[in-house]
PDB file of N, CA and C in Angstrom:
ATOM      1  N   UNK A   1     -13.345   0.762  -4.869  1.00  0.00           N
ATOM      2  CA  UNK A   1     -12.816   1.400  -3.692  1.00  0.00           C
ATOM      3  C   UNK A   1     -13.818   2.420  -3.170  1.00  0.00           C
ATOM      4  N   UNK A   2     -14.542   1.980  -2.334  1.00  0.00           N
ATOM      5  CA  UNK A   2     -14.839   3.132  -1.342  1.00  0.00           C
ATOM      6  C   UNK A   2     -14.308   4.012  -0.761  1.00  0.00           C
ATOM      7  N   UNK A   3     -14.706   5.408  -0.521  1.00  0.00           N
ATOM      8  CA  UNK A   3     -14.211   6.284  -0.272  1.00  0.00           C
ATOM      9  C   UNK A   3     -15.226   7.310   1.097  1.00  0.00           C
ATOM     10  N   UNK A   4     -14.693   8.002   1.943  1.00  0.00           N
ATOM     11  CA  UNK A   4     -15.426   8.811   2.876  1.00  0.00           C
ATOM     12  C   UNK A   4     -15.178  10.204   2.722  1.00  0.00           C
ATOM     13  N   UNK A   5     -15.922  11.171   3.535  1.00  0.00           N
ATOM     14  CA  UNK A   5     -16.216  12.733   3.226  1.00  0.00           C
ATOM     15  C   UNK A   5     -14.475  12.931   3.214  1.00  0.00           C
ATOM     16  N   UNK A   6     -13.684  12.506   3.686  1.00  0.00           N
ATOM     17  CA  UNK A   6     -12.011  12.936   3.370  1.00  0.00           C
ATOM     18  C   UNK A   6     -11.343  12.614   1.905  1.00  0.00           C
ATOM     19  N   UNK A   7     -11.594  12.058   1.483  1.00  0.00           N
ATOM     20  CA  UNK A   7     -11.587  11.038  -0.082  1.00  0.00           C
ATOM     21  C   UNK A   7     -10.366  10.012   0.025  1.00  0.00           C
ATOM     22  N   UNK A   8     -10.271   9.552   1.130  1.00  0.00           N
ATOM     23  CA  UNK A   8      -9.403   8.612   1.369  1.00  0.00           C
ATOM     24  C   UNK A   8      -9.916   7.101   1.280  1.00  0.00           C
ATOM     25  N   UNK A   9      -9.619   6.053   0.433  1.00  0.00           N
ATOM     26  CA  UNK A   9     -10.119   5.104   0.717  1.00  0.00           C
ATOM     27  C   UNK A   9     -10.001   3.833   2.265  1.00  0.00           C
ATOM     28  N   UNK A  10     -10.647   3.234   2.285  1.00  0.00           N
ATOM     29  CA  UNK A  10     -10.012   2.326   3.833  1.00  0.00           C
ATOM     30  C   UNK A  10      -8.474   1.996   3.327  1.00  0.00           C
ATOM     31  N   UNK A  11      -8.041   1.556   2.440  1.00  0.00           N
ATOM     32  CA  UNK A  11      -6.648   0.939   2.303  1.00  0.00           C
ATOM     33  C   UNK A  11      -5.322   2.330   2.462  1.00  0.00           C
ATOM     34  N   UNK A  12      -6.152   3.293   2.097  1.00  0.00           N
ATOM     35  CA  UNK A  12      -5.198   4.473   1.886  1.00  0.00           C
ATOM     36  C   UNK A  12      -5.431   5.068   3.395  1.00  0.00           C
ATOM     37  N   UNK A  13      -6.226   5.161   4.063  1.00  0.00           N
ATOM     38  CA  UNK A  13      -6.487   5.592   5.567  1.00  0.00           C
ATOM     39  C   UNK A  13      -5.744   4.350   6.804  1.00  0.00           C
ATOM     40  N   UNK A  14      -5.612   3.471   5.991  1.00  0.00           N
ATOM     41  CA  UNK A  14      -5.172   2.395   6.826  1.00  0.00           C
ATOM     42  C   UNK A  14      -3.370   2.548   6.861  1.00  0.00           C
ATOM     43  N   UNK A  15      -3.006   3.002   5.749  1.00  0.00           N
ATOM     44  CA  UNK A  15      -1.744   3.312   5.252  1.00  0.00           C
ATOM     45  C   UNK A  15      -1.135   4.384   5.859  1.00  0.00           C
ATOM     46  N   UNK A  16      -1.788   5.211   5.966  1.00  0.00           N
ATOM     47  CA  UNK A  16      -1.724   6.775   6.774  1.00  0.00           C
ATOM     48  C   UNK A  16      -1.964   6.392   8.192  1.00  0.00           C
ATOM     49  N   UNK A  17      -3.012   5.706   8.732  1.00  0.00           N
ATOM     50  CA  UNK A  17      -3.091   5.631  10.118  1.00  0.00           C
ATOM     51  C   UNK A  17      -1.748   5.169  10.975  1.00  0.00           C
ATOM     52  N   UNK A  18      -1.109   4.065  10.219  1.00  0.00           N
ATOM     53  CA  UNK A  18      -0.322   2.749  10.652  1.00  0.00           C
ATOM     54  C   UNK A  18       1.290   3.515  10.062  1.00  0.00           C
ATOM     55  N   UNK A  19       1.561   4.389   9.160  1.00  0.00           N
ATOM     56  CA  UNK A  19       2.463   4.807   9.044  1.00  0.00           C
ATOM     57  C   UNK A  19       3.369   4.078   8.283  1.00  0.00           C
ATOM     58  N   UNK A  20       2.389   3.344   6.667  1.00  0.00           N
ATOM     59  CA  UNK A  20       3.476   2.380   6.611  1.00  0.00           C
ATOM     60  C   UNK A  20       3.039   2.761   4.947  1.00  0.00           C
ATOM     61  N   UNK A  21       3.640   2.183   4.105  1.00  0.00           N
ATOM     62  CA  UNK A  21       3.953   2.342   2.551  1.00  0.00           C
ATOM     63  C   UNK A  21       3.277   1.452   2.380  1.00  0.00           C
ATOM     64  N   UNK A  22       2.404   1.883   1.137  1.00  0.00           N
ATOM     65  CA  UNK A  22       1.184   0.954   0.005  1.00  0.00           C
ATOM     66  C   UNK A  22       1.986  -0.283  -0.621  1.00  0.00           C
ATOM     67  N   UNK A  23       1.692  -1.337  -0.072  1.00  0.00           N
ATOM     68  CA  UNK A  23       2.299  -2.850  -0.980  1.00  0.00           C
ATOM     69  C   UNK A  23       1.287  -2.686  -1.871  1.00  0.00           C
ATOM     70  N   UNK A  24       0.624  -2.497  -2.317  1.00  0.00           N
ATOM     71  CA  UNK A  24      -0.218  -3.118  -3.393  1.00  0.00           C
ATOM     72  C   UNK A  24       0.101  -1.929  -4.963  1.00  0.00           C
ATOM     73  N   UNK A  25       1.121  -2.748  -5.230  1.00  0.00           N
ATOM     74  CA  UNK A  25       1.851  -2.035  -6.868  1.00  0.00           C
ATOM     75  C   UNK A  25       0.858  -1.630  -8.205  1.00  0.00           C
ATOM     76  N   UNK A  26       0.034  -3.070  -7.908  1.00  0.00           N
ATOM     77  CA  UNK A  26      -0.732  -3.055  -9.040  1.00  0.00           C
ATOM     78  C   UNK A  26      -2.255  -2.735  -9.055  1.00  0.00           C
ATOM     79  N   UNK A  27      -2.198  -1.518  -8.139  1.00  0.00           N
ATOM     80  CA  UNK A  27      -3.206  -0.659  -7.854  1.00  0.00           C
ATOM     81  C   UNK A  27      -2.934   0.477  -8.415  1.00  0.00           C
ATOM     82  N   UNK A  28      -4.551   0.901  -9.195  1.00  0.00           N
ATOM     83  CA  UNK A  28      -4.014   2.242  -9.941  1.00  0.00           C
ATOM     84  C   UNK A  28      -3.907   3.496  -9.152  1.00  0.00           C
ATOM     85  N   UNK A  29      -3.830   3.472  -8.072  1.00  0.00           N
ATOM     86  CA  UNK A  29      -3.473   4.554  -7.215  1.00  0.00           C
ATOM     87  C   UNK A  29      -2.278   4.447  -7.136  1.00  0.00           C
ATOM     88  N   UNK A  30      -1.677   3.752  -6.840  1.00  0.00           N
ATOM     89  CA  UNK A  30       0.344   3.851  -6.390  1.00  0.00           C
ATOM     90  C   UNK A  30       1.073   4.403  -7.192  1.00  0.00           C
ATOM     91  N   UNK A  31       1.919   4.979  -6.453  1.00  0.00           N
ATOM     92  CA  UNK A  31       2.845   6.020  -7.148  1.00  0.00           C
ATOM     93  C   UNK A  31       4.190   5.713  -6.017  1.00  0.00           C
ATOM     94  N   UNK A  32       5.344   5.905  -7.199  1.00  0.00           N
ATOM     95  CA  UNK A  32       6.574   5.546  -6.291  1.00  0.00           C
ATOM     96  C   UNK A  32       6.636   6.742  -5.457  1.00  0.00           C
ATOM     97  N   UNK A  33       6.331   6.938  -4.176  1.00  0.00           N
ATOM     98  CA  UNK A  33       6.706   8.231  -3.774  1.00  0.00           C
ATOM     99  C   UNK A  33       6.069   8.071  -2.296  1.00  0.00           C
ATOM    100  N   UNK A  34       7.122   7.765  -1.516  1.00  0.00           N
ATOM    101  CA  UNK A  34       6.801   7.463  -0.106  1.00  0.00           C
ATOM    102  C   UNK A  34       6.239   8.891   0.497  1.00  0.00           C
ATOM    103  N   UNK A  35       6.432   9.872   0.697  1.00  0.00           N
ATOM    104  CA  UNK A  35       6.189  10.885   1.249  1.00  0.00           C
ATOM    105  C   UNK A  35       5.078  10.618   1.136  1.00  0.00           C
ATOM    106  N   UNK A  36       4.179  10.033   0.542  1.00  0.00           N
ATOM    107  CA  UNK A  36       2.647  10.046   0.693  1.00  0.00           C
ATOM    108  C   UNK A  36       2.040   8.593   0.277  1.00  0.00           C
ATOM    109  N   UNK A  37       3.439   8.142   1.332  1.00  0.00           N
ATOM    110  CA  UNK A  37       2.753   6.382   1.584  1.00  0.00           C
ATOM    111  C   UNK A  37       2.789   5.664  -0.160  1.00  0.00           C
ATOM    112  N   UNK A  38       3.384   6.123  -1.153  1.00  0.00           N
ATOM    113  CA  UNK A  38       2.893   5.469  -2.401  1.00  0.00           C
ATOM    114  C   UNK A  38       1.377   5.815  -2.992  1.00  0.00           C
ATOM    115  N   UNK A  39       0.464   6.376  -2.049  1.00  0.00           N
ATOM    116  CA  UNK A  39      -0.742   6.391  -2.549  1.00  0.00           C
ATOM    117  C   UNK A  39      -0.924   7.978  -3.635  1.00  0.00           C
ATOM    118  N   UNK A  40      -1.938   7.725  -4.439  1.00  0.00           N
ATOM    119  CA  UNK A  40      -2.422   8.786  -5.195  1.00  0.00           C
ATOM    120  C   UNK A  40      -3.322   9.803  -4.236  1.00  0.00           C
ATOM    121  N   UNK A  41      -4.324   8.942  -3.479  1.00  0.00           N
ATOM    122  CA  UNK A  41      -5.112   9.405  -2.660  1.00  0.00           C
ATOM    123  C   UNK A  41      -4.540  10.563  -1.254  1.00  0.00           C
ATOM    124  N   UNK A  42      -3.499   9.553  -0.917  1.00  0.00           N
ATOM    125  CA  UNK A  42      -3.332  10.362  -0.030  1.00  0.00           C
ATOM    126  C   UNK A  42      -1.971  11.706  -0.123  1.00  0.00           C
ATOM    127  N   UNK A  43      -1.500  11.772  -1.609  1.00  0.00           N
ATOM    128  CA  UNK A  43      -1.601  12.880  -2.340  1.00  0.00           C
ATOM    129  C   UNK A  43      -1.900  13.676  -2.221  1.00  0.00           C
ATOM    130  N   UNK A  44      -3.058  13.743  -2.777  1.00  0.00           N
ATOM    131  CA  UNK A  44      -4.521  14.765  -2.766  1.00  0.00           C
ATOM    132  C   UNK A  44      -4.512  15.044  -1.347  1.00  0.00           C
ATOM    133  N   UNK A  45      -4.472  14.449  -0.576  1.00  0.00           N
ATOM    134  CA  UNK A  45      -5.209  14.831   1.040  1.00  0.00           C
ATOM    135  C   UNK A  45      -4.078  15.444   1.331  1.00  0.00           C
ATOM    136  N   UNK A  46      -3.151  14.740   1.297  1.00  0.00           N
ATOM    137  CA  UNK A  46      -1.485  15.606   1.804  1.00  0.00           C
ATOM    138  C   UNK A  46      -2.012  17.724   1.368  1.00  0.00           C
ATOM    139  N   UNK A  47      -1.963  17.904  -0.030  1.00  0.00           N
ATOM    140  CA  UNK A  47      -2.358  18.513  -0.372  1.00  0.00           C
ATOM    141  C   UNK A  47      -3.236  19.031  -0.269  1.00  0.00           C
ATOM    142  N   UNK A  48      -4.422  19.417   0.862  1.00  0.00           N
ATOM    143  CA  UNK A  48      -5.534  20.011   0.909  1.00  0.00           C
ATOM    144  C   UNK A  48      -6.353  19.712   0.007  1.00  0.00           C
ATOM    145  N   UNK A  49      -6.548  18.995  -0.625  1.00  0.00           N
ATOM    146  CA  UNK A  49      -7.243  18.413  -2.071  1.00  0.00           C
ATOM    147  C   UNK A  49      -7.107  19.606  -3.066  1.00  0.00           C
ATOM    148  N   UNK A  50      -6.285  20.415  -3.144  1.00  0.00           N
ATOM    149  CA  UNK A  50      -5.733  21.179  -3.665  1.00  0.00           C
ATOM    150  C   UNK A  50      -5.374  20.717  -4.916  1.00  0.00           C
ATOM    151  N   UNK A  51      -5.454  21.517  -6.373  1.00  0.00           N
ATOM    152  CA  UNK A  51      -4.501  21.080  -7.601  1.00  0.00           C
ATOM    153  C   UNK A  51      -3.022  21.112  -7.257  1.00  0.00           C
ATOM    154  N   UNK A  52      -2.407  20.380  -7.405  1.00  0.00           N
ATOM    155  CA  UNK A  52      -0.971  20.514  -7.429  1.00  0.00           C
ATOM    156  C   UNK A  52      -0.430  20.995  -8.772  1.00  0.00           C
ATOM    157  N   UNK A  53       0.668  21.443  -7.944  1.00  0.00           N
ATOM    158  CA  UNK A  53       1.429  22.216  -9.028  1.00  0.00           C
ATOM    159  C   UNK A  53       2.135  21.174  -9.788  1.00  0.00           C
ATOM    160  N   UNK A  54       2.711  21.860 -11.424  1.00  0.00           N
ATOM    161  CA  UNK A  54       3.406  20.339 -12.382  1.00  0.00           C
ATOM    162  C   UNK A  54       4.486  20.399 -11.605  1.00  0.00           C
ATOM    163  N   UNK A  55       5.147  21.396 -10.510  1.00  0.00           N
ATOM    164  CA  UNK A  55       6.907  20.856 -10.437  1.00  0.00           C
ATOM    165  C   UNK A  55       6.066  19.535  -8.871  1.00  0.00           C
ATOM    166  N   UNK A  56       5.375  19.746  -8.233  1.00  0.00           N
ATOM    167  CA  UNK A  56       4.932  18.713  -7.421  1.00  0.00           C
ATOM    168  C   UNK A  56       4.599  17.356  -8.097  1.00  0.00           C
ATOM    169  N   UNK A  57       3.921  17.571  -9.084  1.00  0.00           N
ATOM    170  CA  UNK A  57       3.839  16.164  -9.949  1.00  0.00           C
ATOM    171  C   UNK A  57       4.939  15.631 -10.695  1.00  0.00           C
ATOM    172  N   UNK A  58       5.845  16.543 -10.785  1.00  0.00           N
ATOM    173  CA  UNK A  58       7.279  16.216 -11.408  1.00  0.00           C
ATOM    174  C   UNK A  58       7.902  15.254 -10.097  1.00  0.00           C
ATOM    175  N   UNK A  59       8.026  15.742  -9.359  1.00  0.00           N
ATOM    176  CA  UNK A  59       8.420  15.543  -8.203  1.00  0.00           C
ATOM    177  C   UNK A  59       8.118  13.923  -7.870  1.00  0.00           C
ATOM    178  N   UNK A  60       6.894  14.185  -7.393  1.00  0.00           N
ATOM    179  CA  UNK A  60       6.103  12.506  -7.240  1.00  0.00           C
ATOM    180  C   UNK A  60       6.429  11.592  -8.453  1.00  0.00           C
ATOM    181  N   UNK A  61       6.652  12.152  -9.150  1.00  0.00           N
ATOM    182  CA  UNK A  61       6.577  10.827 -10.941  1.00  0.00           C
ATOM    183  C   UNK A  61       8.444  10.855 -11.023  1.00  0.00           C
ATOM    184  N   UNK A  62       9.691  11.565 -10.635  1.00  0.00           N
ATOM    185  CA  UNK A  62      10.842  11.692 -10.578  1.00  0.00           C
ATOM    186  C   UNK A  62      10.834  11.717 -11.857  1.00  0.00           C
ATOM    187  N   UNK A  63      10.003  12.798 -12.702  1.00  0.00           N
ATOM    188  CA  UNK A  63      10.095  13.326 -13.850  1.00  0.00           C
ATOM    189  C   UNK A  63      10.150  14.591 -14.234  1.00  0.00           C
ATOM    190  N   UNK A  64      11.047  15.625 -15.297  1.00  0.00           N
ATOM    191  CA  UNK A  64      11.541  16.620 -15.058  1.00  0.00           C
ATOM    192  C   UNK A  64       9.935  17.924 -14.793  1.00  0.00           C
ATOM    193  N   UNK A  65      10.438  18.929 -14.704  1.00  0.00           N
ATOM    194  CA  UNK A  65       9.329  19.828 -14.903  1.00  0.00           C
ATOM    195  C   UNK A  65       8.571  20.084 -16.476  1.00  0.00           C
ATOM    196  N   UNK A  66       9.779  19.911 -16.897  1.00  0.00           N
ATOM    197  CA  UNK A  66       9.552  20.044 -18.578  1.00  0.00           C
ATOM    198  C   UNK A  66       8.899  19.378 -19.337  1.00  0.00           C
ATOM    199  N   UNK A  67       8.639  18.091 -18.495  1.00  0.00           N
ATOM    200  CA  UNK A  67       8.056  17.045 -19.223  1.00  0.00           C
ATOM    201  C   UNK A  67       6.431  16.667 -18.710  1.00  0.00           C
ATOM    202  N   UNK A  68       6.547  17.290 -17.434  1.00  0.00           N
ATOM    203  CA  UNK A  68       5.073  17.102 -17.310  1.00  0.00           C
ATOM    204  C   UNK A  68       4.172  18.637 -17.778  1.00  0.00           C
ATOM    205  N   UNK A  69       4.985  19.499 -18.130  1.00  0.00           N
ATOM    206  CA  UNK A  69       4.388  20.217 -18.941  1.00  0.00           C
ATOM    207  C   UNK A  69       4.311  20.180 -20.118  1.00  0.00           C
ATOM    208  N   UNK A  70       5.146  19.000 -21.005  1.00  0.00           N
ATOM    209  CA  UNK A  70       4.657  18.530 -21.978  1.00  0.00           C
ATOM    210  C   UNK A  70       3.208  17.231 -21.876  1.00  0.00           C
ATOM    211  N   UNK A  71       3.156  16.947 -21.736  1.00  0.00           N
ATOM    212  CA  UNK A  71       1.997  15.855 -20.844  1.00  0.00           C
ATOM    213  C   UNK A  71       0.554  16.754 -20.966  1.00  0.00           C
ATOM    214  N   UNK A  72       0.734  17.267 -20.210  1.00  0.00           N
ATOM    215  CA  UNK A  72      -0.247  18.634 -19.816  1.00  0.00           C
ATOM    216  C   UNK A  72      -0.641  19.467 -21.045  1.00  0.00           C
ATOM    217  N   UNK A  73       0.148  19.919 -21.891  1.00  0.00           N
ATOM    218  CA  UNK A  73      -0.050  20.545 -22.797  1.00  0.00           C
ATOM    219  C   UNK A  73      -0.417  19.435 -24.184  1.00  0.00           C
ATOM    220  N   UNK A  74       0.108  18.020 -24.303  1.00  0.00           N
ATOM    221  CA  UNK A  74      -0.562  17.296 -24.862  1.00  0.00           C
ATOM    222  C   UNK A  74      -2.250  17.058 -24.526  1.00  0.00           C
ATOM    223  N   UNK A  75      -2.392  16.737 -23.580  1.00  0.00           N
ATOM    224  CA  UNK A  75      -3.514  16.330 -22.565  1.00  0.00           C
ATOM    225  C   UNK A  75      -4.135  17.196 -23.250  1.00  0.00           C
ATOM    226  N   UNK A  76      -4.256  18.533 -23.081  1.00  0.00           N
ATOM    227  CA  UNK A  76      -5.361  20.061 -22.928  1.00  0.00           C
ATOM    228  C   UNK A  76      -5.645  19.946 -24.721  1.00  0.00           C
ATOM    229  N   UNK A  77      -4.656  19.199 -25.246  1.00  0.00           N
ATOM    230  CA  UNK A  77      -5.084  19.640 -26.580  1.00  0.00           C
ATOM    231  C   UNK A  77      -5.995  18.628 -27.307  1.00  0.00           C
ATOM    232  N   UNK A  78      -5.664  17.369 -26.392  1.00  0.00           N
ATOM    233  CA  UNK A  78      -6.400  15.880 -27.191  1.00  0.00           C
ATOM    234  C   UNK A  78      -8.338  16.592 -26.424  1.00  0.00           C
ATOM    235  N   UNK A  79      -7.750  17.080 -25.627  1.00  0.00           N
ATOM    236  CA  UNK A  79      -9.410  16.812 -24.982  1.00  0.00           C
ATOM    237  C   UNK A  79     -10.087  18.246 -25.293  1.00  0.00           C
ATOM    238  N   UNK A  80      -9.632  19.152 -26.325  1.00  0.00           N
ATOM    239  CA  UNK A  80      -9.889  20.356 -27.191  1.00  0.00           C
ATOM    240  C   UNK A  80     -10.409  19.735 -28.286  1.00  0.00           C
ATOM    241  N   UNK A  81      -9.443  18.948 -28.748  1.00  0.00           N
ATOM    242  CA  UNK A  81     -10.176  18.354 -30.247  1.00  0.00           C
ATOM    243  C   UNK A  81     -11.078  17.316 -29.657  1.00  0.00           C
ATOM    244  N   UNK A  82     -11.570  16.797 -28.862  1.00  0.00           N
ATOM    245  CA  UNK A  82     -12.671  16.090 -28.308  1.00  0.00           C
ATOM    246  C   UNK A  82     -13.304  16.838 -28.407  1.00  0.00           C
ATOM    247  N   UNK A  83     -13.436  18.051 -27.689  1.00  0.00           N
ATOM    248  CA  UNK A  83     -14.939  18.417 -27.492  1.00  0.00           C
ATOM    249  C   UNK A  83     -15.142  19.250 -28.530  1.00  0.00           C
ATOM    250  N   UNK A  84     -14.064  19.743 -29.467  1.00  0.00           N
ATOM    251  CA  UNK A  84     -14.401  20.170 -30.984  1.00  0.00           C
ATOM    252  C   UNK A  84     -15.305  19.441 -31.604  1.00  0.00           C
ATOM    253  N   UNK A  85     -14.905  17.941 -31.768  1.00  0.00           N
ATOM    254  CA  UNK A  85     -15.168  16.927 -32.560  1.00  0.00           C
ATOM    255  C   UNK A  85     -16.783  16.754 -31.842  1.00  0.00           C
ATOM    256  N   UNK A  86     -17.372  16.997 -30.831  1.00  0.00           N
ATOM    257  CA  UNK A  86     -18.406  16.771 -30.258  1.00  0.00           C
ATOM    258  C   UNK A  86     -19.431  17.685 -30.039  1.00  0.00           C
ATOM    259  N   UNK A  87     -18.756  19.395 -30.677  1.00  0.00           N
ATOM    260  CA  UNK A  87     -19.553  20.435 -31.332  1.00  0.00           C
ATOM    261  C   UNK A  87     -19.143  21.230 -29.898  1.00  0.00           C
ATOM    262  N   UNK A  88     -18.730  21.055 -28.817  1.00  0.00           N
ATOM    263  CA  UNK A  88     -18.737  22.182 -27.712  1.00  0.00           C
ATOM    264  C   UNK A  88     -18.190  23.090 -28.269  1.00  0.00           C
ATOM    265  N   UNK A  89     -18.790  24.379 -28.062  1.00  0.00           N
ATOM    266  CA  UNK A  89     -17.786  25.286 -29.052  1.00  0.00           C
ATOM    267  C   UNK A  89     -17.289  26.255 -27.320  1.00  0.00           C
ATOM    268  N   UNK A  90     -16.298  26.871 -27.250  1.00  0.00           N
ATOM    269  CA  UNK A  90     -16.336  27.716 -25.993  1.00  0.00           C
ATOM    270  C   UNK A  90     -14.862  28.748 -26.584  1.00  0.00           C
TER     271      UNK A  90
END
């Protein structure tokens, strides 16, 4: 997927232009969540390319707050003992 200085790809700009929801499921961008066309991409852009907050990603995934701060707090710790395991010390 190509992408331009907006980080939208053509399929995700095409989606946004035309005003219509991402058919393509088995793309790793899609996300059930029309407010932003299904796309991941246009997510991010919705968002100022901004980090989103976990209750926004709760939101988009119709998963609680609690749980994507479990996620998150799994996440931060697998990729701690990575870079343990790889000598980064910080």
């Amino acid at each position: 997927m190509t992408q331009n200085n907006d980080g939208l790809t053509k399929c995700a700009r095409h989606c946004q232009k035309h005003n219509i929801m991402c058919p393509i499921k088995d793309c790793d961008m899609w996300i059930d969540y029309k407010g932003d066309h299904n796309c991941t991409y246009i997510a991010i852009y919705n968002n100022d390319q901004n980090p989103m907050t976990l209750r926004q990603i709760a939101e988009r995934l119709h998963i609680s707050f609690a749980r994507v701060k479990q996620i998150e707090t799994k996440a931060f710790s697998k990729l701690k003992k990575h870079l343990l395991d790889m000598g980064v010390d910080f």
